[in-house]
Structures are given as C-alpha cells and as structure tokens.
PDB file of N, CA and C in Angstrom:
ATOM      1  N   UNK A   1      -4.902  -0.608  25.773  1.00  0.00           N
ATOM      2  CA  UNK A   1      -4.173  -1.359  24.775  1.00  0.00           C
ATOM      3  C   UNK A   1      -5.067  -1.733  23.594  1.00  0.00           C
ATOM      4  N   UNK A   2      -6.468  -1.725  23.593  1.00  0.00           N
ATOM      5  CA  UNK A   2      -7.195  -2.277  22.912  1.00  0.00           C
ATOM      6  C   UNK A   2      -7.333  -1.248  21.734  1.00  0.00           C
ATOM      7  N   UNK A   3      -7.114  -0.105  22.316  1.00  0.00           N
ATOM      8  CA  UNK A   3      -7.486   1.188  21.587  1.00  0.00           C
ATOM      9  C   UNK A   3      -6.641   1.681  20.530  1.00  0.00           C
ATOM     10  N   UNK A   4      -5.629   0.933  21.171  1.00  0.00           N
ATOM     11  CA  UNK A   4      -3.829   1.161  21.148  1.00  0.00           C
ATOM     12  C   UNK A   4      -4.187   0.378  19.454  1.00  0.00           C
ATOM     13  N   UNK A   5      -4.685  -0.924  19.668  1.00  0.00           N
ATOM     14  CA  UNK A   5      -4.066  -2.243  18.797  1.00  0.00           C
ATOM     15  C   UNK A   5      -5.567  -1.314  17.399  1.00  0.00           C
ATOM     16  N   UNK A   6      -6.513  -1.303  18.032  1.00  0.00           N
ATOM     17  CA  UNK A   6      -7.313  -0.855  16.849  1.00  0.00           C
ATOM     18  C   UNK A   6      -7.260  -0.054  16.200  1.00  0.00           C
ATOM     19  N   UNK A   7      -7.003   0.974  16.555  1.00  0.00           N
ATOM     20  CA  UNK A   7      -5.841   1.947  15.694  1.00  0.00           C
ATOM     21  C   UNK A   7      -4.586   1.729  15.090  1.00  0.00           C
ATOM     22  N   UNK A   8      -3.810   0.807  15.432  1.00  0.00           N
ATOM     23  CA  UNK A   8      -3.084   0.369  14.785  1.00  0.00           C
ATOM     24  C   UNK A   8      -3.723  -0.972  13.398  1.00  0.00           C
ATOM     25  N   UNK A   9      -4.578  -1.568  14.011  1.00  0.00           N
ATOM     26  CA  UNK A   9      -4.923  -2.184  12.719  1.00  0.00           C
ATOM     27  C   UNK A   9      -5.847  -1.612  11.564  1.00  0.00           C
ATOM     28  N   UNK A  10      -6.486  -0.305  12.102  1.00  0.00           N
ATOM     29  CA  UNK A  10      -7.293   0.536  10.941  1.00  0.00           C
ATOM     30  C   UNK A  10      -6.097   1.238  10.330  1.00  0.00           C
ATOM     31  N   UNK A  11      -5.378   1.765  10.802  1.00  0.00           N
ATOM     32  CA  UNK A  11      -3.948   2.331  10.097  1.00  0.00           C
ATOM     33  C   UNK A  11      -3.502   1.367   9.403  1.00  0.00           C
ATOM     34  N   UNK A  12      -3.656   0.251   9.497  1.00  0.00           N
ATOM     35  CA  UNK A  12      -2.838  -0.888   8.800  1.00  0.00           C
ATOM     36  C   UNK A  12      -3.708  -1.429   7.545  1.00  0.00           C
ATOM     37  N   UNK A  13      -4.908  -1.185   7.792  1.00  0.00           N
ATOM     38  CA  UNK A  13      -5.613  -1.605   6.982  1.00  0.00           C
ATOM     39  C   UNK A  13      -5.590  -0.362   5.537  1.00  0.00           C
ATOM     40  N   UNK A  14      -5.548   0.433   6.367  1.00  0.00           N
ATOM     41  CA  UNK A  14      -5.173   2.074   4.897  1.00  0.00           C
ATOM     42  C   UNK A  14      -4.865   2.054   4.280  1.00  0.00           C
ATOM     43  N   UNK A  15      -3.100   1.587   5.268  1.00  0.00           N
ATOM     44  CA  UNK A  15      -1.737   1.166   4.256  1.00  0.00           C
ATOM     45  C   UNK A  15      -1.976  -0.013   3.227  1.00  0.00           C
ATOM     46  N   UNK A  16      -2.563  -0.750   3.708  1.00  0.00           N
ATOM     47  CA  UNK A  16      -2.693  -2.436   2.775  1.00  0.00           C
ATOM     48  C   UNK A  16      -3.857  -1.994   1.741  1.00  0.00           C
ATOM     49  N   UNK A  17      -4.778  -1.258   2.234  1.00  0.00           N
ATOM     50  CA  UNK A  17      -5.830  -0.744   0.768  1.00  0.00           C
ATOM     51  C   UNK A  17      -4.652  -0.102  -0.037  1.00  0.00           C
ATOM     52  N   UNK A  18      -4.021   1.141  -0.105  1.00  0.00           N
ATOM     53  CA  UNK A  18      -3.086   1.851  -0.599  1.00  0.00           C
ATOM     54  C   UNK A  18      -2.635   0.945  -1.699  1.00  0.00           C
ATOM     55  N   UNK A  19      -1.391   0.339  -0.805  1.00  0.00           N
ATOM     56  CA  UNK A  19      -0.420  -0.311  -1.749  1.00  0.00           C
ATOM     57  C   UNK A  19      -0.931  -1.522  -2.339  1.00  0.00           C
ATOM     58  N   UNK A  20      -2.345  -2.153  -1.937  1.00  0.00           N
ATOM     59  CA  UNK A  20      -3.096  -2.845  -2.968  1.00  0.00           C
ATOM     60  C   UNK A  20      -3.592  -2.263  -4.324  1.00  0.00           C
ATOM     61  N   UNK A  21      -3.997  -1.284  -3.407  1.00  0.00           N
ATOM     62  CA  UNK A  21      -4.445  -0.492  -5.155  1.00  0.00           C
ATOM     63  C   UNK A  21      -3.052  -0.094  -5.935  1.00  0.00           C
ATOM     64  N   UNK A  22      -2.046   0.090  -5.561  1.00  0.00           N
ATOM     65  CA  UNK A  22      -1.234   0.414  -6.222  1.00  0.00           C
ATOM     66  C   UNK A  22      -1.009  -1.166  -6.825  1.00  0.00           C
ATOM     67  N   UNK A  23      -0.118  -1.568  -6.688  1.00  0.00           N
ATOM     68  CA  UNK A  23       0.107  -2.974  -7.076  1.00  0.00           C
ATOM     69  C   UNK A  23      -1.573  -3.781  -8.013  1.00  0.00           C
ATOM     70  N   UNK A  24      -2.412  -3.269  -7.872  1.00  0.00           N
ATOM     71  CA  UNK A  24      -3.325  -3.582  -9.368  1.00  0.00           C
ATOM     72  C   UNK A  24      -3.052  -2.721 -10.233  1.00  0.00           C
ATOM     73  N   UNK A  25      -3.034  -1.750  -9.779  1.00  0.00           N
ATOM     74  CA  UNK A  25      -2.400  -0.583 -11.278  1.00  0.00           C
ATOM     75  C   UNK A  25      -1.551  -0.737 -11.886  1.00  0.00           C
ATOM     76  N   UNK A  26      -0.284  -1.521 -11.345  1.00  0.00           N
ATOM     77  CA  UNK A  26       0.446  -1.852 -12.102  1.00  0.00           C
ATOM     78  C   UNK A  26       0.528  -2.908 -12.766  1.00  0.00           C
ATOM     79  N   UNK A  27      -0.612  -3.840 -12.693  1.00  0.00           N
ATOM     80  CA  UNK A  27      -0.996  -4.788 -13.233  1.00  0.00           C
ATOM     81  C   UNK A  27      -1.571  -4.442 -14.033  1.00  0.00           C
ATOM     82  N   UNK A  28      -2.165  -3.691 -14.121  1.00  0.00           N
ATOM     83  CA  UNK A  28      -3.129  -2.840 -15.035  1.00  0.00           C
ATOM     84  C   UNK A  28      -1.849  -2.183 -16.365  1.00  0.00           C
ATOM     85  N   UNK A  29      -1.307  -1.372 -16.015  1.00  0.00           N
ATOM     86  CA  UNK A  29      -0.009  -0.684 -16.820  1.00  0.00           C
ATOM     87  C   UNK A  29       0.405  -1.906 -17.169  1.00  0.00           C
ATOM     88  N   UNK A  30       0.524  -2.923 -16.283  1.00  0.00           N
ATOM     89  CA  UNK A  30       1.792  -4.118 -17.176  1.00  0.00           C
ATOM     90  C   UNK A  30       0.543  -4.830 -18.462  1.00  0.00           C
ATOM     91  N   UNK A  31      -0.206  -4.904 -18.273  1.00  0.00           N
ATOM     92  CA  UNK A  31      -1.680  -5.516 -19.551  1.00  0.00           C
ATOM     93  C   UNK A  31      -1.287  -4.668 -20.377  1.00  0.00           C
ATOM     94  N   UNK A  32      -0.791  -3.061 -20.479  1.00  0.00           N
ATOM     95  CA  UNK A  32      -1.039  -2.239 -21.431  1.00  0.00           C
ATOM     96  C   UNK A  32      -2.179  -1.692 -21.211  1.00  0.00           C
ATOM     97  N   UNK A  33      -3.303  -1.299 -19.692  1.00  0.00           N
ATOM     98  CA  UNK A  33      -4.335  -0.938 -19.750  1.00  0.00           C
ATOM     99  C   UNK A  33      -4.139   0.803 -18.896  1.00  0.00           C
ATOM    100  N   UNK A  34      -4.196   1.647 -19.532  1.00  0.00           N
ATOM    101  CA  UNK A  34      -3.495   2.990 -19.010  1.00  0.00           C
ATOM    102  C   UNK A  34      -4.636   4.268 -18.957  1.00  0.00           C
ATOM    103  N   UNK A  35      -5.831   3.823 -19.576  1.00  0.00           N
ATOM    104  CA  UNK A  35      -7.044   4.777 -19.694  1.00  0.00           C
ATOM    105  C   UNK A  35      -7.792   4.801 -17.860  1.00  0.00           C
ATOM    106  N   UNK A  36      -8.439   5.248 -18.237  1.00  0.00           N
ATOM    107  CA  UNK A  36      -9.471   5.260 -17.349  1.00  0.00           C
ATOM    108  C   UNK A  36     -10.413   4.396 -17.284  1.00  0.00           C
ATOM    109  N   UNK A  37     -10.886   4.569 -19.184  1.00  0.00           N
ATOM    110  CA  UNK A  37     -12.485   3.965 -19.039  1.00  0.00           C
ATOM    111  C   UNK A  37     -12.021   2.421 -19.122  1.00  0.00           C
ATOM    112  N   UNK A  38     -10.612   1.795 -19.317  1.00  0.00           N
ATOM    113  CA  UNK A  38     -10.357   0.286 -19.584  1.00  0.00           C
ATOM    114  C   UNK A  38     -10.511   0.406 -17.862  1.00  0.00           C
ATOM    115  N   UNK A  39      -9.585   0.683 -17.572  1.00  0.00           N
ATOM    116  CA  UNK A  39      -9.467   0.145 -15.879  1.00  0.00           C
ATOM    117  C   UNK A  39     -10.898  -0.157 -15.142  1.00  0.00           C
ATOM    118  N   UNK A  40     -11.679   1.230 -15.133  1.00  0.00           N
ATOM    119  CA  UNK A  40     -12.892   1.345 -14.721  1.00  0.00           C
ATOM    120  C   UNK A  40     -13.700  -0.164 -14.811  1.00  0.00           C
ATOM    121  N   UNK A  41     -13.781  -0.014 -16.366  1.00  0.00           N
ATOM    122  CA  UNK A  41     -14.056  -1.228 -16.525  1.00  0.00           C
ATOM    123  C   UNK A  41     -13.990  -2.731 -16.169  1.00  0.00           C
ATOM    124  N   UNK A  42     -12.964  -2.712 -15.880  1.00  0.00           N
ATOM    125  CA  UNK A  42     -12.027  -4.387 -15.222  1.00  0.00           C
ATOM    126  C   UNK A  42     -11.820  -4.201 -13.600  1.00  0.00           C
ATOM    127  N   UNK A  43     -12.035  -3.100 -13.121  1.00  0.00           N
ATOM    128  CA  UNK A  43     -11.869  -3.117 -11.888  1.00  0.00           C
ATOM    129  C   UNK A  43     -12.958  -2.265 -10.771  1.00  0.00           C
ATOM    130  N   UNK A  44     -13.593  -3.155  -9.822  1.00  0.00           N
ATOM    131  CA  UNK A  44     -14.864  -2.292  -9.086  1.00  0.00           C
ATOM    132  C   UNK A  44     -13.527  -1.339  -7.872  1.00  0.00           C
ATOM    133  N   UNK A  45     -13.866  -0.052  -8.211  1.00  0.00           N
ATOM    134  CA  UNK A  45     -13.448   0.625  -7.566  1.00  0.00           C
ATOM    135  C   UNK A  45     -14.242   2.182  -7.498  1.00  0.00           C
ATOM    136  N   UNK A  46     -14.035   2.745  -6.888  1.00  0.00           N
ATOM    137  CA  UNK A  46     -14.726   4.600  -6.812  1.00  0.00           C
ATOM    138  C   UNK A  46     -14.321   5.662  -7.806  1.00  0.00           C
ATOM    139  N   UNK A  47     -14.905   5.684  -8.656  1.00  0.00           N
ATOM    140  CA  UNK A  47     -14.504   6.781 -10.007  1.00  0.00           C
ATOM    141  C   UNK A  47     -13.710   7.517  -9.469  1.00  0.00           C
ATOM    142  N   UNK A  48     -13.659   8.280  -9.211  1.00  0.00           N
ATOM    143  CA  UNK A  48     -13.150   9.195  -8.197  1.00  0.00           C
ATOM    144  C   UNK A  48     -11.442   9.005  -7.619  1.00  0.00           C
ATOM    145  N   UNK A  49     -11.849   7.683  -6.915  1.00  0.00           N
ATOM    146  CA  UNK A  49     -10.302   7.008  -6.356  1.00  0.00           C
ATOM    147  C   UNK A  49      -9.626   6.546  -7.897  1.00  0.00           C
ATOM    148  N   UNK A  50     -10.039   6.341  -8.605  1.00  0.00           N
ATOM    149  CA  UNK A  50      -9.779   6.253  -9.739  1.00  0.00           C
ATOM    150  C   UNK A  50      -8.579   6.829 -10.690  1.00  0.00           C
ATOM    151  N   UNK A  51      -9.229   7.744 -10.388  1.00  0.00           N
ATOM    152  CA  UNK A  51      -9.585   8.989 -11.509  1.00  0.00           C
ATOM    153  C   UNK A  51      -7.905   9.857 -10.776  1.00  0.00           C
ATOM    154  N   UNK A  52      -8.183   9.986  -9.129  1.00  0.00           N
ATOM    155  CA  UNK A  52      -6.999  10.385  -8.835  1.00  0.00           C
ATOM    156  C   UNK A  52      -5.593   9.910  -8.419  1.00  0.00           C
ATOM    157  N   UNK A  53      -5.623   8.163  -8.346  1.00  0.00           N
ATOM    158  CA  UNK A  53      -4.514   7.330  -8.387  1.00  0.00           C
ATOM    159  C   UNK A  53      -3.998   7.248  -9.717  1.00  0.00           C
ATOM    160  N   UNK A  54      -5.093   7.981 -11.161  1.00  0.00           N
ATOM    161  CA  UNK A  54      -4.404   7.618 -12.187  1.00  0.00           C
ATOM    162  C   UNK A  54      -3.618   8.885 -12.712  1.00  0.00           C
ATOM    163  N   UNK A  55      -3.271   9.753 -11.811  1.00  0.00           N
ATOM    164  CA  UNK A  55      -3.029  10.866 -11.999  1.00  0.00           C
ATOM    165  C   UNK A  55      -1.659  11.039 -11.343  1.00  0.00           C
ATOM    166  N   UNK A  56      -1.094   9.729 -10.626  1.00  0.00           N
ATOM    167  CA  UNK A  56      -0.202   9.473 -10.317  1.00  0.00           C
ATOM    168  C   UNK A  56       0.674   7.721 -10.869  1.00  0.00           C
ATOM    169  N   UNK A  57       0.039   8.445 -11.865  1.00  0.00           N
ATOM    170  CA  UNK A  57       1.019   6.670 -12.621  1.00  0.00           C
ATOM    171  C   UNK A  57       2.381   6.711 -12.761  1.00  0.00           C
ATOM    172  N   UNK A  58       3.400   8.072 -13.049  1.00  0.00           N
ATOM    173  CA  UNK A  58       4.455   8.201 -13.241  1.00  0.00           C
ATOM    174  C   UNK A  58       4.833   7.315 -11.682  1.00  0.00           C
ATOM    175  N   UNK A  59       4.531   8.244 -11.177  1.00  0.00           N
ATOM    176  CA  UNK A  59       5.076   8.213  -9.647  1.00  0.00           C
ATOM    177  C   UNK A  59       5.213   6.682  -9.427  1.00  0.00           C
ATOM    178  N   UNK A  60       3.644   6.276  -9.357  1.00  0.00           N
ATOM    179  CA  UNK A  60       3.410   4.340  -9.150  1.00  0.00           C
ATOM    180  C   UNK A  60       4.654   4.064  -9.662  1.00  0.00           C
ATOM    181  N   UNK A  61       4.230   4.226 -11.089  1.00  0.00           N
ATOM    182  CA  UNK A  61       5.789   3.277 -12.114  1.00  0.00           C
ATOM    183  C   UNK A  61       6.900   3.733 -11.675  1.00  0.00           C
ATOM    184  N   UNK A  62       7.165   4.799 -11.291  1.00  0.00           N
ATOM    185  CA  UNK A  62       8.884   4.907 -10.737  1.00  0.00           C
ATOM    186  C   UNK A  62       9.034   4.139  -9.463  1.00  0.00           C
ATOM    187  N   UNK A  63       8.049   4.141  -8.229  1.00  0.00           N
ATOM    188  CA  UNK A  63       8.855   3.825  -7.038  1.00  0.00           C
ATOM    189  C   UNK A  63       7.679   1.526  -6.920  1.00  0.00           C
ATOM    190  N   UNK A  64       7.485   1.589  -8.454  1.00  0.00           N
ATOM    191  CA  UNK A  64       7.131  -0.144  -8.548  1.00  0.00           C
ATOM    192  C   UNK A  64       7.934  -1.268  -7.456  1.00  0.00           C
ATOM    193  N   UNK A  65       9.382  -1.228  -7.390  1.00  0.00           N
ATOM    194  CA  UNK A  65       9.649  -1.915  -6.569  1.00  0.00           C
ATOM    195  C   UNK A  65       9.515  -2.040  -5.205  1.00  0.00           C
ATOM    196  N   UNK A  66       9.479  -0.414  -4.816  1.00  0.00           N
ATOM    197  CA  UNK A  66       9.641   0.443  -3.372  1.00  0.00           C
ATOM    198  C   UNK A  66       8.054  -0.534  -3.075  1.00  0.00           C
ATOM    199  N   UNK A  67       7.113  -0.073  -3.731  1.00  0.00           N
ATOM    200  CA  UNK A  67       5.894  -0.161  -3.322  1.00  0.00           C
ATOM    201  C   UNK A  67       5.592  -2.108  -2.864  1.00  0.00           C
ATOM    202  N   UNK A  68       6.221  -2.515  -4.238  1.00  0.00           N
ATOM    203  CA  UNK A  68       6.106  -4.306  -3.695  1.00  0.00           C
ATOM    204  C   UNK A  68       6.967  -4.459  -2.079  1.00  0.00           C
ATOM    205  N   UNK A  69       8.199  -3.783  -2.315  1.00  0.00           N
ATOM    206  CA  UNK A  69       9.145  -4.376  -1.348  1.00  0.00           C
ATOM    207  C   UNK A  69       8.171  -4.427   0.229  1.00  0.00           C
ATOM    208  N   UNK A  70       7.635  -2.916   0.152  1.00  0.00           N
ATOM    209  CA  UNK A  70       6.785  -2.557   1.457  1.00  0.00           C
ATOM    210  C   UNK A  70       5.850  -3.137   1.697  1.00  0.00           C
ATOM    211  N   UNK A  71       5.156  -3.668   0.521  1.00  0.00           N
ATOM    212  CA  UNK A  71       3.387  -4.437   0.572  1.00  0.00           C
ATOM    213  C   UNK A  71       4.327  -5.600   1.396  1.00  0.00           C
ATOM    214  N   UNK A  72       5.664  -5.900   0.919  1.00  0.00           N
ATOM    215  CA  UNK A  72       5.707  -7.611   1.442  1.00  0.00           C
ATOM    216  C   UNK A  72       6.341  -7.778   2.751  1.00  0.00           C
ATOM    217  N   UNK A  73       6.837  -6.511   3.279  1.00  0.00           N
ATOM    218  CA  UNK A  73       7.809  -5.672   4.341  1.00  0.00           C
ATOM    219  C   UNK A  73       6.461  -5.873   5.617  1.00  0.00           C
ATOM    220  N   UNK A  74       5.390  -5.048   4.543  1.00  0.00           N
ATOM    221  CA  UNK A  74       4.298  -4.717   5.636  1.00  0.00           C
ATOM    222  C   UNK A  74       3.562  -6.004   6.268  1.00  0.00           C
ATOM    223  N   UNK A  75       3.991  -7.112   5.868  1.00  0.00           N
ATOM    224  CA  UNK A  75       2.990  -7.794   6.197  1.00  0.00           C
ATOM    225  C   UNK A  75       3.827  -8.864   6.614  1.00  0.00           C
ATOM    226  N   UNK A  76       5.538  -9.304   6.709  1.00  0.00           N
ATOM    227  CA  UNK A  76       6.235  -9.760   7.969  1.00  0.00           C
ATOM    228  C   UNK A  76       5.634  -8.876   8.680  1.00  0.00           C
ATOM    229  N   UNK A  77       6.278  -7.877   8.977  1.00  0.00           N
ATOM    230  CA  UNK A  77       5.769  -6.742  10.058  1.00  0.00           C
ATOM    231  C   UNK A  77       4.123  -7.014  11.038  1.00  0.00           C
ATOM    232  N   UNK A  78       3.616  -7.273  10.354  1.00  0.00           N
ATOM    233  CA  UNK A  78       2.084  -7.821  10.702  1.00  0.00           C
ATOM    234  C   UNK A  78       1.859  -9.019  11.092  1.00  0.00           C
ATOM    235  N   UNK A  79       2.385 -10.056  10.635  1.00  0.00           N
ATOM    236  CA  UNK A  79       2.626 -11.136  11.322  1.00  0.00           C
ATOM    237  C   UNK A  79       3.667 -11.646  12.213  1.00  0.00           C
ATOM    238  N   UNK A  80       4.511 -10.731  12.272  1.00  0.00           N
ATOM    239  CA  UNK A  80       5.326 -10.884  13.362  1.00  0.00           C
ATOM    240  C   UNK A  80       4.961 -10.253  14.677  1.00  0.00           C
ATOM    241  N   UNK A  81       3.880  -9.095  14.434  1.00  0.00           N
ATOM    242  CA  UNK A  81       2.906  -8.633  15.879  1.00  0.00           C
ATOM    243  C   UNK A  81       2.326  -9.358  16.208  1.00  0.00           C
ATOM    244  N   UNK A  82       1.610  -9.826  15.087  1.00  0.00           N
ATOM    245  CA  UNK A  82       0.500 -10.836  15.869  1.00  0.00           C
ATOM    246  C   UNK A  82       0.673 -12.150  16.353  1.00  0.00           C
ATOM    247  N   UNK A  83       1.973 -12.726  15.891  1.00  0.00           N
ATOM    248  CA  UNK A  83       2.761 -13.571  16.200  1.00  0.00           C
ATOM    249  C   UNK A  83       3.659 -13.746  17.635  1.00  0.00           C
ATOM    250  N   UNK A  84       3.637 -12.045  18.172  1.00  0.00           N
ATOM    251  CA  UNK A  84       3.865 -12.218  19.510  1.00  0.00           C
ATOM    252  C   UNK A  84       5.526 -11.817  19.289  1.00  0.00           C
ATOM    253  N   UNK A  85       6.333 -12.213  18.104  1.00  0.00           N
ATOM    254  CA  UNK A  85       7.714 -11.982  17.606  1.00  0.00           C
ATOM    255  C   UNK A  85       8.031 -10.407  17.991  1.00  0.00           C
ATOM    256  N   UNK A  86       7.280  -9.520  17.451  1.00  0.00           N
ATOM    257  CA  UNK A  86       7.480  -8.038  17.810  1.00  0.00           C
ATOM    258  C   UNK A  86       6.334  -7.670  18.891  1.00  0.00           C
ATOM    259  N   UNK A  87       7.019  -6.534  19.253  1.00  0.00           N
ATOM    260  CA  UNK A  87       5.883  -5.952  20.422  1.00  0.00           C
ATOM    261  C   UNK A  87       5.284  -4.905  19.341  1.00  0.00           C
ATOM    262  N   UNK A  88       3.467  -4.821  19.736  1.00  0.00           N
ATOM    263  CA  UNK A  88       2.660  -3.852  19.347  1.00  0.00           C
ATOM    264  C   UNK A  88       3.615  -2.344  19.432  1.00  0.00           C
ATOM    265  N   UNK A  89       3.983  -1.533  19.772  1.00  0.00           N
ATOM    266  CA  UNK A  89       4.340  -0.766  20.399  1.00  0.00           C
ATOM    267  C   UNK A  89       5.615  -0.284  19.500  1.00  0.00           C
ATOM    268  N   UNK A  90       5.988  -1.265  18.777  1.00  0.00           N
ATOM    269  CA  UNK A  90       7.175  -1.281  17.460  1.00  0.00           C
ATOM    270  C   UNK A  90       6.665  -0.930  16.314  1.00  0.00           C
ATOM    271  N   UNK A  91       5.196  -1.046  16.115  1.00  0.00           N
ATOM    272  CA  UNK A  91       4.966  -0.519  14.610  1.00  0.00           C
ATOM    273  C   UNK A  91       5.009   0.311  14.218  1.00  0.00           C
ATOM    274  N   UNK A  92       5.102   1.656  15.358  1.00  0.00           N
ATOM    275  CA  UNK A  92       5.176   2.975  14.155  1.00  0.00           C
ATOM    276  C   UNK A  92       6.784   3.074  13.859  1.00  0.00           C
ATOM    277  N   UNK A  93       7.607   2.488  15.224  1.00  0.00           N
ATOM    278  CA  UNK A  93       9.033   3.216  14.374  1.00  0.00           C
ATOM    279  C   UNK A  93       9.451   1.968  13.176  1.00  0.00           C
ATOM    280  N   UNK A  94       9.063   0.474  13.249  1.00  0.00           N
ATOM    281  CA  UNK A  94       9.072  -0.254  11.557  1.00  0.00           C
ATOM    282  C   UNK A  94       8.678   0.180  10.630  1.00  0.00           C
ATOM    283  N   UNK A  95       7.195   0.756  11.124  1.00  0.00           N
ATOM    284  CA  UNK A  95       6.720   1.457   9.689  1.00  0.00           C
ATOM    285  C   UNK A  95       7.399   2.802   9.045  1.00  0.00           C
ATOM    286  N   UNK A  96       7.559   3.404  10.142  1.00  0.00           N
ATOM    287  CA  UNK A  96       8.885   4.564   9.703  1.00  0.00           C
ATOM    288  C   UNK A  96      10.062   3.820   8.627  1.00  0.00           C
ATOM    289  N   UNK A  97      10.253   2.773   8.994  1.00  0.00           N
ATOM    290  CA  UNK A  97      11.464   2.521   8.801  1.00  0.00           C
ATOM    291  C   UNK A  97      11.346   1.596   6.726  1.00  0.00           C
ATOM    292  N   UNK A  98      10.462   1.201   7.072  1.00  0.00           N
ATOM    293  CA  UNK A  98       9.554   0.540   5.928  1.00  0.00           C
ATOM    294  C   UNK A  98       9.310   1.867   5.166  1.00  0.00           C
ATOM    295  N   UNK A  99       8.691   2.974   5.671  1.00  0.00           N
ATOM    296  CA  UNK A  99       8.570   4.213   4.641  1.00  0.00           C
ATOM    297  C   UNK A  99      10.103   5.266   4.408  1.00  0.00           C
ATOM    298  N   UNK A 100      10.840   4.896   5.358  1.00  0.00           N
ATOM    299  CA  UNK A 100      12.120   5.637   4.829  1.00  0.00           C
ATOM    300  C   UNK A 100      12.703   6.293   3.235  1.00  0.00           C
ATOM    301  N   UNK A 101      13.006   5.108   2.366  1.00  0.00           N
ATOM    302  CA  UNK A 101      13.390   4.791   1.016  1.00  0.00           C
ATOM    303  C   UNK A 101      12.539   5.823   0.251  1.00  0.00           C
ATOM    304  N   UNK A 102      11.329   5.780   0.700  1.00  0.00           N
ATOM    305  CA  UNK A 102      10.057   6.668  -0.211  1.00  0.00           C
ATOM    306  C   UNK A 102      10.813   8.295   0.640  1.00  0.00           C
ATOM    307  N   UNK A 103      11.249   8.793   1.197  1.00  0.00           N
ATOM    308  CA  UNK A 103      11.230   9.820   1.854  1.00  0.00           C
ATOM    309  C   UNK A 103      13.053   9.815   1.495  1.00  0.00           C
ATOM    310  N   UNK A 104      13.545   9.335   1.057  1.00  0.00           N
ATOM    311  CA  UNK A 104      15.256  10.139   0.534  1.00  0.00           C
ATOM    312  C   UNK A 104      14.795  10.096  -0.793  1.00  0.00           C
ATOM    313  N   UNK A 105      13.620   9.950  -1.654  1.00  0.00           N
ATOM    314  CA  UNK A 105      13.704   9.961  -2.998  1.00  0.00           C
ATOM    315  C   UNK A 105      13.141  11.349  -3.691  1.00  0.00           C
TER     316      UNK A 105
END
C-alpha cells in the first residue's frame, strides 16, 4: 500500500507542477507578458520547460477554465484521500473523470 500511495502522490505531484505552471502562464498572458525573454525573466523556471509550454499558449488560453476547474477538482480530490472521505484506490478512476472534458474536446 505504501508503494501504492507513493506513486500515487508523485503522480499527483506532476499533475499539480503541470497545471501550476499552467495557471502562472496565464497570469503571465493576463499582465500582457507573452515573450519568452519577459516571462523568463519574472519567473525561475527551466529555459527549456519554458520555451516548450510557450509553444502551447493557444491551447493554455482555450481550455483556461478546464485547467482552473481541475487544479481546484484536483485538490478536493486530494484532500478528501487524505481525509479518509475517499478510498486511495479511487484516484485513478476521479482523475479519469477530472481529465474527461480535456479528452471530448
């Protein structure tokens, strides 16, 4: 079970880097900051990771709500495991269910 839960919280932790970085980018787009070298600038991150999340800004900006709804989806979801409310053993088919919306679009 231990193996079970740590894998589930490094998976969880992916997802929450992910849609963190997404959700600054769009903080970033909402400033009016859309370059590279501004972002770079204002934000410590990996040139690189950078360079290829900004290569998906359309995308970010189209599914903006999808992405909040899930950051805030994902993390009842997370405290309701650890809370004892859901069983471990429920997160992949929630998270399925949490990534659905992104997958009919």
């Amino acid at each position: 079970m231990q193996n079970e839960n740590g894998n589930r919280n490094a998976f969880l932790g992916s997802v929450y880097w992910t849609l963190n970085l997404y959700l600054t980018l769009l903080d970033f787009f909402d400033q009016g900051k859309t370059s590279y070298e501004e972002i770079k600038n204002n934000y410590k991150i990996n040139p690189f990771v950078l360079k290829i999340n900004l290569g998906q800004k359309d995308t970010i900006i189209k599914y903006r709500q999808e992405i909040k709804t899930m950051y805030l989806k994902l993390i009842e979801l997370d405290d309701a495991i650890k809370s004892g409310k859901k069983q471990a053993d429920e997160f992949r088919i929630q998270l399925k269910k949490l990534a659905y919306p992104f997958i009919l679009k």
